[in-house]
N, C-alpha and C. Protein backbone atom coordinates (compact mmCIF):
# COMPACT_ATOMS: atom_id res chain seq x y z
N UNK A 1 102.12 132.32 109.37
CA UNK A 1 102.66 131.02 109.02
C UNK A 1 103.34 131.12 107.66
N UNK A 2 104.97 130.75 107.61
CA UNK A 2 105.50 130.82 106.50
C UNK A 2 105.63 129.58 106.17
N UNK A 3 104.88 128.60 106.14
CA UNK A 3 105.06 127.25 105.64
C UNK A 3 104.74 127.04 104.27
N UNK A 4 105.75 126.28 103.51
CA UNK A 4 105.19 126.11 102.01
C UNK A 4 104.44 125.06 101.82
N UNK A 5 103.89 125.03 100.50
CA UNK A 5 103.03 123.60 100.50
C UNK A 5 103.74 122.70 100.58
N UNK A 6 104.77 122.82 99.15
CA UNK A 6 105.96 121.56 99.63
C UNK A 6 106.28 120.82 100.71
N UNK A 7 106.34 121.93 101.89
CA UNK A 7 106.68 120.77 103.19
C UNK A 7 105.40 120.33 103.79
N UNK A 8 104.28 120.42 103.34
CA UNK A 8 103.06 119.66 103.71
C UNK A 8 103.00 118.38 102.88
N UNK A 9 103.55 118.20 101.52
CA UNK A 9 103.77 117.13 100.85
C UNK A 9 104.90 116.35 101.14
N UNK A 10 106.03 116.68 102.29
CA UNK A 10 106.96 115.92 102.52
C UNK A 10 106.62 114.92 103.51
N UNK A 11 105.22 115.07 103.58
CA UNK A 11 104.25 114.52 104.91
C UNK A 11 103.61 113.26 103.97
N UNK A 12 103.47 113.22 103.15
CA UNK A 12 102.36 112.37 102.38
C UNK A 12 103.29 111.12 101.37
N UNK A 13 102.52 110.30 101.93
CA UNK A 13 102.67 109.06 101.17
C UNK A 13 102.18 108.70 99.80
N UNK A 14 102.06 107.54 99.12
CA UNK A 14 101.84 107.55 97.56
C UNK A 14 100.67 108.27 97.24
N UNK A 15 100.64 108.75 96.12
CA UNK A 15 98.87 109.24 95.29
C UNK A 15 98.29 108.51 94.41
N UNK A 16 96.87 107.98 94.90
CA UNK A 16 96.19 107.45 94.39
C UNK A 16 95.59 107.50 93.30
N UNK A 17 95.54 106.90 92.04
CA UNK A 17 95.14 107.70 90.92
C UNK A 17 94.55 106.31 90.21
N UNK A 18 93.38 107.09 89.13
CA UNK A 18 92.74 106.27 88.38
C UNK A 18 92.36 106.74 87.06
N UNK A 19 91.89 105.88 86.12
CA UNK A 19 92.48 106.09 85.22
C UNK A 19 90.59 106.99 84.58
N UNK A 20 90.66 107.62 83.37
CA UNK A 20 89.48 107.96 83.22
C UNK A 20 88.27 107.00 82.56
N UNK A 21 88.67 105.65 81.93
CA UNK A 21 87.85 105.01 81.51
C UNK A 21 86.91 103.90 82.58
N UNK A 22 87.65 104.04 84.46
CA UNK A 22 87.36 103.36 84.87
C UNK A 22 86.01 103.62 85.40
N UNK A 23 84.99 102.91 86.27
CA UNK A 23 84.00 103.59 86.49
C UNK A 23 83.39 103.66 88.10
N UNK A 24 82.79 104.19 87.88
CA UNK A 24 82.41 104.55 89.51
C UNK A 24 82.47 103.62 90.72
N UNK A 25 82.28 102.24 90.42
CA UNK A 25 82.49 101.44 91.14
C UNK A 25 83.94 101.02 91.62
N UNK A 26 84.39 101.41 90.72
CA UNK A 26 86.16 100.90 90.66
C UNK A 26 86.37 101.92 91.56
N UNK A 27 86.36 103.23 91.39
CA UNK A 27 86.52 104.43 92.20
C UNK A 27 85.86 104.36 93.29
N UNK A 28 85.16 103.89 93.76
CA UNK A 28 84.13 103.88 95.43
C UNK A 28 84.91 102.56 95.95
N UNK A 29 85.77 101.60 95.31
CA UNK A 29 86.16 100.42 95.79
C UNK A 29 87.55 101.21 96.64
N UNK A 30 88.57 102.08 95.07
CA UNK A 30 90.05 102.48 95.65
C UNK A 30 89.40 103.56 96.99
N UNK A 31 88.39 104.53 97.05
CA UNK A 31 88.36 105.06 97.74
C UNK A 31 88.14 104.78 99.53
N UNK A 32 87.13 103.35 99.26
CA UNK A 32 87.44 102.58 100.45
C UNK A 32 88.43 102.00 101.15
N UNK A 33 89.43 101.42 100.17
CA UNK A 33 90.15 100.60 100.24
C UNK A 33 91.18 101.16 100.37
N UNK A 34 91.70 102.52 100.11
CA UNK A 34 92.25 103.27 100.96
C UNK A 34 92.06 104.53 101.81
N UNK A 35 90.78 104.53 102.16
CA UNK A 35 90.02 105.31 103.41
C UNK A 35 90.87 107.06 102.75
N UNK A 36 90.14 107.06 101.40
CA UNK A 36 90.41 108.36 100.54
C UNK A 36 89.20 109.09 100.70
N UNK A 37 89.44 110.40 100.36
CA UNK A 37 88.02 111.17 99.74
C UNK A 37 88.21 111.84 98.29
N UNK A 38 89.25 111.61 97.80
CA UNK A 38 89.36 111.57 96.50
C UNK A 38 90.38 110.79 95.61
N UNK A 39 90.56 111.10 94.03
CA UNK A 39 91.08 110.19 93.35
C UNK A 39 91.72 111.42 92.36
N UNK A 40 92.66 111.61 91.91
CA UNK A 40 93.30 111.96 91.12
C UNK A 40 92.95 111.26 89.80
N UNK A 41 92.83 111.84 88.80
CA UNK A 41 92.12 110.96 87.21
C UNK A 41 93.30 111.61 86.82
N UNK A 42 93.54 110.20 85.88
CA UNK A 42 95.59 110.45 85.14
C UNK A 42 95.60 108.90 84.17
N UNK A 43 96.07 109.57 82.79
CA UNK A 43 96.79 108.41 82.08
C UNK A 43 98.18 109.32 82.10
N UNK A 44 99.00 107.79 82.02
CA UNK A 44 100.30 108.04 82.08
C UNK A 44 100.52 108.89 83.56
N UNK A 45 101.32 110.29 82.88
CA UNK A 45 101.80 111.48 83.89
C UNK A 45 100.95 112.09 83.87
N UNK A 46 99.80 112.60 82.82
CA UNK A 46 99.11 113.43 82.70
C UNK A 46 97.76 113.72 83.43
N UNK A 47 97.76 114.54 83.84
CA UNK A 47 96.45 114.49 84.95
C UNK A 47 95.71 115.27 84.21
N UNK A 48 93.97 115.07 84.67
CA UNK A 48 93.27 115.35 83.18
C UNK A 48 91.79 115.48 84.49
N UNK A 49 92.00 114.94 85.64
CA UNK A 49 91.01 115.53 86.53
C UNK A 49 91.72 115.03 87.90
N UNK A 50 90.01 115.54 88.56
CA UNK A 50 89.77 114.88 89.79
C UNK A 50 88.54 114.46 90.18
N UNK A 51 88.48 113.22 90.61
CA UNK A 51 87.24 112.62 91.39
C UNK A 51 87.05 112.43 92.86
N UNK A 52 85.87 113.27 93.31
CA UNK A 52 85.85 113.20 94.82
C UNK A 52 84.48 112.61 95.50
N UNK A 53 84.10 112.01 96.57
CA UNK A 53 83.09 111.43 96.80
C UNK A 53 81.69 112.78 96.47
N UNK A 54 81.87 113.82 96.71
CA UNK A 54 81.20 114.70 96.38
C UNK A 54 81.04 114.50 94.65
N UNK A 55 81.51 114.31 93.99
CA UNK A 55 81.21 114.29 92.91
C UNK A 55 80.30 112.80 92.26
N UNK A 56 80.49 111.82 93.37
CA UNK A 56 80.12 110.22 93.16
C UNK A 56 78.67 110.81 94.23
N UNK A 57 78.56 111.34 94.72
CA UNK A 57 77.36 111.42 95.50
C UNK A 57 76.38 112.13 94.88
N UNK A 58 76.87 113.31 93.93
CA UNK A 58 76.20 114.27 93.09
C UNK A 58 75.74 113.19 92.25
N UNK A 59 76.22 112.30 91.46
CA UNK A 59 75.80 111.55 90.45
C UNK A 59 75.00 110.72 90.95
N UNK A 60 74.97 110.45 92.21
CA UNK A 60 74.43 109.50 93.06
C UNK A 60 72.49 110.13 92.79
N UNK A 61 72.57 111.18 93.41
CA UNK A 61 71.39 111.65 93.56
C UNK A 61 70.42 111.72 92.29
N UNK A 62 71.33 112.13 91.42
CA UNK A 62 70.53 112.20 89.89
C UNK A 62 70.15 110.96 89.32
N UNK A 63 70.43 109.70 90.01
CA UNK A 63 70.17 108.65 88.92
C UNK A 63 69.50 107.66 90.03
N UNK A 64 68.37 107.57 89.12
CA UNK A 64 67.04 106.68 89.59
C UNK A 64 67.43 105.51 89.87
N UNK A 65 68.26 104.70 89.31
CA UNK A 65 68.23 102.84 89.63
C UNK A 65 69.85 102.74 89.84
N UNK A 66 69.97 102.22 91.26
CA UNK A 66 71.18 102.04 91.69
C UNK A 66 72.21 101.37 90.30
N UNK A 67 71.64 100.24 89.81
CA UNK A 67 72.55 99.76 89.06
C UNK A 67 72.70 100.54 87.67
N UNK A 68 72.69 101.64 87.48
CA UNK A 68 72.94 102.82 86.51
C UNK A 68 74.36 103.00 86.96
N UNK A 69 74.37 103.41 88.19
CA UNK A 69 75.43 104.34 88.20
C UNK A 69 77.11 103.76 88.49
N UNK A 70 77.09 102.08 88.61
CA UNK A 70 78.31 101.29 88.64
C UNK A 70 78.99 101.37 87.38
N UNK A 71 78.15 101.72 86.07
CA UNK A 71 78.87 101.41 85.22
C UNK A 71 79.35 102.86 84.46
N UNK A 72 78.93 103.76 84.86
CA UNK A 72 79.42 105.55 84.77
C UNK A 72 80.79 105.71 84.81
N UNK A 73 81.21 106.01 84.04
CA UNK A 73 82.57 106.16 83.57
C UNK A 73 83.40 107.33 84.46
N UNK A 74 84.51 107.37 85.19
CA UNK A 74 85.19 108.21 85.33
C UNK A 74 84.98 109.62 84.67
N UNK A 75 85.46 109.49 83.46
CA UNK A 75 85.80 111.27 83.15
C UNK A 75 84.17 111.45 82.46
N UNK A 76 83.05 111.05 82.90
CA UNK A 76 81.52 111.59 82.66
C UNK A 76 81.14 112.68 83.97
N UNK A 77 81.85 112.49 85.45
CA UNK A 77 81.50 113.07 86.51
C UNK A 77 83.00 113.85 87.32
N UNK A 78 84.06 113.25 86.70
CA UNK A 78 85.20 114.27 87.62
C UNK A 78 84.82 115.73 87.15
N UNK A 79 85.69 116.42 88.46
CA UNK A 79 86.38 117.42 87.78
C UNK A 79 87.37 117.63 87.07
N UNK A 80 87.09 118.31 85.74
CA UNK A 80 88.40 118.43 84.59
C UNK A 80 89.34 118.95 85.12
N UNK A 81 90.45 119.15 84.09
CA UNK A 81 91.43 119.47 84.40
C UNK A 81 91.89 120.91 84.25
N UNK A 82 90.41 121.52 83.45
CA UNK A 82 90.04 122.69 82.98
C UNK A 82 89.81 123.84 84.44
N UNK A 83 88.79 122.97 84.68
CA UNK A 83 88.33 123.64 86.14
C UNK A 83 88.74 123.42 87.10
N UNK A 84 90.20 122.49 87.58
CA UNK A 84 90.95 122.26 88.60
C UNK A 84 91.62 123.36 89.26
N UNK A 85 91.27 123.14 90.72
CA UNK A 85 92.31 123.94 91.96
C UNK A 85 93.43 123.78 92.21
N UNK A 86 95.10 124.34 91.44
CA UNK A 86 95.83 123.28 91.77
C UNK A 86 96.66 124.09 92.47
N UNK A 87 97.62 124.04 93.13
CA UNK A 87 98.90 124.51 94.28
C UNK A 87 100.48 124.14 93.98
N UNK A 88 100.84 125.35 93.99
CA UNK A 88 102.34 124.90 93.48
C UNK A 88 103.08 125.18 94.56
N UNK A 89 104.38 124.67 94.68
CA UNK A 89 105.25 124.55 95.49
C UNK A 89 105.80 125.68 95.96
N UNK A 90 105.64 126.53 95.77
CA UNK A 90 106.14 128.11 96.50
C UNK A 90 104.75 128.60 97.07
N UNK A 91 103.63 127.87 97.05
CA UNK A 91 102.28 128.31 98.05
C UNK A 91 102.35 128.30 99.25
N UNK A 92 101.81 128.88 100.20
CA UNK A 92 102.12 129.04 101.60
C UNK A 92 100.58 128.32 102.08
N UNK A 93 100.98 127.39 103.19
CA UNK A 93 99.89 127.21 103.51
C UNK A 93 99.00 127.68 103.78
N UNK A 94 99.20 128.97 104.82
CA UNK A 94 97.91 129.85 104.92
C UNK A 94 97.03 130.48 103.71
N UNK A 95 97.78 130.47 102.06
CA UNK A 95 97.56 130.55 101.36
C UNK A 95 96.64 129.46 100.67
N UNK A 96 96.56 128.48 100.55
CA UNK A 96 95.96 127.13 100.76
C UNK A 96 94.66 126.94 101.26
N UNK A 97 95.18 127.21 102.27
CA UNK A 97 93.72 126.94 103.37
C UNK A 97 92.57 127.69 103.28
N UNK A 98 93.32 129.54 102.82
CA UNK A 98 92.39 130.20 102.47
C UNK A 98 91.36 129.76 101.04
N UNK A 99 92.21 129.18 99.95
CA UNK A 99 91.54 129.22 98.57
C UNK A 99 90.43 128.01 99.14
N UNK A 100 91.07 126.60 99.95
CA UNK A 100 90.21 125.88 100.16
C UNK A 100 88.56 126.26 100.87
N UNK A 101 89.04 126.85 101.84
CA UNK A 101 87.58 127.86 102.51
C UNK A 101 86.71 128.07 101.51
N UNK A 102 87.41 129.02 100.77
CA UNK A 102 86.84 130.09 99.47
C UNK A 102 85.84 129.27 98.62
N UNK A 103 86.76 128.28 98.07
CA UNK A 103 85.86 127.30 96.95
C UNK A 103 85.38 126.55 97.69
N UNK A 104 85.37 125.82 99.31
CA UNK A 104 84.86 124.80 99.80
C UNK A 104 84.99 123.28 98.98
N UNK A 105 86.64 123.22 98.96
CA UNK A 105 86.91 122.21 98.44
C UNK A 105 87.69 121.75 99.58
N UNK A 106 88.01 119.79 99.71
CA UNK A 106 88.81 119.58 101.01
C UNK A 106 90.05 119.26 100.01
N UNK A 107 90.39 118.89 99.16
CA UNK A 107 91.55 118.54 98.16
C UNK A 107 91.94 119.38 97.62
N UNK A 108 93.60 119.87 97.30
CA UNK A 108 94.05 120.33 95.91
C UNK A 108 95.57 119.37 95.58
N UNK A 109 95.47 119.27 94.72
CA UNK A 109 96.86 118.75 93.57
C UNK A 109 97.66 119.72 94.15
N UNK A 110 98.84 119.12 94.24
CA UNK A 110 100.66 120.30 93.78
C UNK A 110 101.17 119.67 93.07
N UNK A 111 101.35 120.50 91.74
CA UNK A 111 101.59 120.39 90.09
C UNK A 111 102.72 121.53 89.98
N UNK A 112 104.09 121.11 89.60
CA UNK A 112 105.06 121.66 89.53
C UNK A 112 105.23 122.18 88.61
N UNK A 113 106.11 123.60 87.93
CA UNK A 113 105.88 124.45 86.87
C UNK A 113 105.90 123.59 85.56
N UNK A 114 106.46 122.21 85.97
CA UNK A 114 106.14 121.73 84.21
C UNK A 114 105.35 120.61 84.36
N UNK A 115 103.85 121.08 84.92
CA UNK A 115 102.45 120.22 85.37
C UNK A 115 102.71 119.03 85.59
N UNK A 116 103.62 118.37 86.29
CA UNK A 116 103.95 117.30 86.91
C UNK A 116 102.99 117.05 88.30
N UNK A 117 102.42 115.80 88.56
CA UNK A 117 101.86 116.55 89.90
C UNK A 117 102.67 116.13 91.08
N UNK A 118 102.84 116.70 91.90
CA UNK A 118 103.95 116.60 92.89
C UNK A 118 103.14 115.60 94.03
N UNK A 119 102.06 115.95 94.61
CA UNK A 119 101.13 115.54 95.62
C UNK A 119 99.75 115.98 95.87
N UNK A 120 98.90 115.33 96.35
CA UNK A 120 98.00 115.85 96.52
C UNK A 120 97.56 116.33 98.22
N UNK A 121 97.07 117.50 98.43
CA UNK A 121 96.76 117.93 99.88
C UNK A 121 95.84 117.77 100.01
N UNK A 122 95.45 117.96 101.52
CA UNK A 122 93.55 117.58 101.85
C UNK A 122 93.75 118.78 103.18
N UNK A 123 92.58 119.25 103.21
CA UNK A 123 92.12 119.73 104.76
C UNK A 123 92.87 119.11 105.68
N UNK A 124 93.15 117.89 106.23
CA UNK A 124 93.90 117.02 107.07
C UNK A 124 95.03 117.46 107.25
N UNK A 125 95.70 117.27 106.07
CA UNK A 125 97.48 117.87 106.19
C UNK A 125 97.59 119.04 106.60
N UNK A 126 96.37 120.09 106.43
CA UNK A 126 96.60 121.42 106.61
C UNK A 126 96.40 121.39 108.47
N UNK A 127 95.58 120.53 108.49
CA UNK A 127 94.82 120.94 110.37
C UNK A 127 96.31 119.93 110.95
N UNK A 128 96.79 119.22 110.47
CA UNK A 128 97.93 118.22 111.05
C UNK A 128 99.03 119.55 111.05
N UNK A 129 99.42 120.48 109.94
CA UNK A 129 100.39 121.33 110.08
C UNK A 129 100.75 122.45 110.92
N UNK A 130 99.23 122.54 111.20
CA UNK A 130 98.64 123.67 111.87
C UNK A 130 99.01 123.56 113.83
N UNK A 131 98.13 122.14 113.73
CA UNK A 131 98.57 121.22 115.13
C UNK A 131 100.29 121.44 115.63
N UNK A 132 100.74 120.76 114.54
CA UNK A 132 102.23 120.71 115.00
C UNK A 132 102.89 122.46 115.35
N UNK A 133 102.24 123.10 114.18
CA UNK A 133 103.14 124.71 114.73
C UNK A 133 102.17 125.06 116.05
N UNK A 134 101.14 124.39 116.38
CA UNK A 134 100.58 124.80 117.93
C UNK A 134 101.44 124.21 118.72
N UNK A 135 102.10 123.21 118.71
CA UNK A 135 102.40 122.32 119.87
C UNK A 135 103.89 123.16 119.84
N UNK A 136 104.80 123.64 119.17
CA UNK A 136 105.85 123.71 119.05
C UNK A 136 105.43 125.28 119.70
N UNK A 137 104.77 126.32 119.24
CA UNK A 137 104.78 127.39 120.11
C UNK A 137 104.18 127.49 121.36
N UNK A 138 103.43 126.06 122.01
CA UNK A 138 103.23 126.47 122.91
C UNK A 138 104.36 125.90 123.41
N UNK A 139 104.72 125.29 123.48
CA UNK A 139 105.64 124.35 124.17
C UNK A 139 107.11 125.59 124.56
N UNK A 140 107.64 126.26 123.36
CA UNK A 140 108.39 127.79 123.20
C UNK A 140 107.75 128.79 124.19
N UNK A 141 106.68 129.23 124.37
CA UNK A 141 106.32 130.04 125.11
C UNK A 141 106.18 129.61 126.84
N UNK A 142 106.12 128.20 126.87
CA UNK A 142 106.01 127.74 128.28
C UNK A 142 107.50 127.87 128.42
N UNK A 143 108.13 127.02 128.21
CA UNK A 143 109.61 127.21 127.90
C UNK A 143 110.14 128.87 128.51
N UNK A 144 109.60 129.72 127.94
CA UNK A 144 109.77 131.07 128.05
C UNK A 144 109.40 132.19 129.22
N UNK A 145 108.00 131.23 129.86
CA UNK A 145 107.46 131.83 130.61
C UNK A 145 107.99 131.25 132.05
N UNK A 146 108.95 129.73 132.29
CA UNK A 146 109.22 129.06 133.08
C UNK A 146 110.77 129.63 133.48
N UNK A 147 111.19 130.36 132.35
CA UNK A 147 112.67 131.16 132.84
C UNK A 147 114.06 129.53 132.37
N UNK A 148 113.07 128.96 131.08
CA UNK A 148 113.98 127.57 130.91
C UNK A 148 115.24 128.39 130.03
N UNK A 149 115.26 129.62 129.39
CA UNK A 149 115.96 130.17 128.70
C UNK A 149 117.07 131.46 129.29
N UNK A 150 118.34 131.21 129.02
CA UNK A 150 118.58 132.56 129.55
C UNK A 150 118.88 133.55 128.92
N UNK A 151 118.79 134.64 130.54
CA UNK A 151 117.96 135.84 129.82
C UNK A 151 119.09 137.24 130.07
C-alpha cells in the first residue's frame, strides 16, 4: 500500500481541540458530544498535547471521590507534546498503522514540517482506507477473472 497519510486526512472533517486549562469534565462533555476518543490540547495554533479517554480513565481509577476528578485540569493528565506520536504528510499508511500497533495507540496528529497540525488520524480512517483498497481490488480482479477486459 502506497497510500500517504495526507490522503487519509482528505477524508476527515474539523479537529476537535481544547484548550489546556479546561478540565476533565469539559473534555468527557466535547468527547461525547462529538462521539470522539480523543481531544487534541492547543492554545492558539500551538499544540502542546493530547487527551484521550484512556488517559480520563487512567485518572479515573486513581482518584477516590468521583467529584475530585471534574475539576482536574487538562494539561495535569494529557499527553505532552514532548511524548507525542505525530505523522507527517509523506507517511505511508502502512507506515502508520504499523507505529500505531507498536505503541498501541488508536490516534496520531499530522503536523506539517512547520508543526502546524494538519489532522488528526484514528484506527478508523486507517480500517476505512484499507476497506476501500479491498473493495477496489476485488472488484479489479473479478473484473479480470470475468474476461470484462481485453486481452
Amino acid at each position: 500500500m502506497n497510500r500517504r497519510l495526507i490522503d487519509v486526512c482528505k477524508l476527515k472533517e474539523n479537529i476537535i481541540t481544547i484548550e489546556p486549562d479546561a478540565t476533565i469534565k469539559e473534555a468527557v462533555y466535547q468527547l461525547n458530544k462529538h462521539k470522539i476518543g480523543c481531544l487534541i490540547v492547543m492554545t492558539d495554533t500551538n499544540i502542546l498535547g493530547i487527551i484521550s479517554e484512556r488517559d480520563i480513565l487512567s485518572k479515573l481509577g486513581k482518584t477516590s471521590v468521583n467529584d475530585e476528578i471534574h475539576g482536574v485540569k487538562i494539561s495535569e493528565i494529557m499527553t505532552p507534546k514532548e511524548e507525542l506520536i505525530i505523522g507527517h504528510p509523506e507517511d505511508t499508511v502502512e507506515y502508520l498503522m504499523n507505529i500505531m500497533n507498536e505503541k498501541k495507540i488508536r490516534h496520531i496528529p499530522l503536523v506539517s514540517d512547520e508543526g502546524k497540525l494538519v489532522c488528526l488520524t484514528s484506527i478508523r480512517d486507517i480500517i476505512r482506507i484499507l476497506l476501500k483498497d479491498s473493495k477496489a481490488k476485488v472488484k479489479y480482479l473479478s473484473d479480470y477473472v470475468q474476461g470484462k477486459y481485453p486481452g
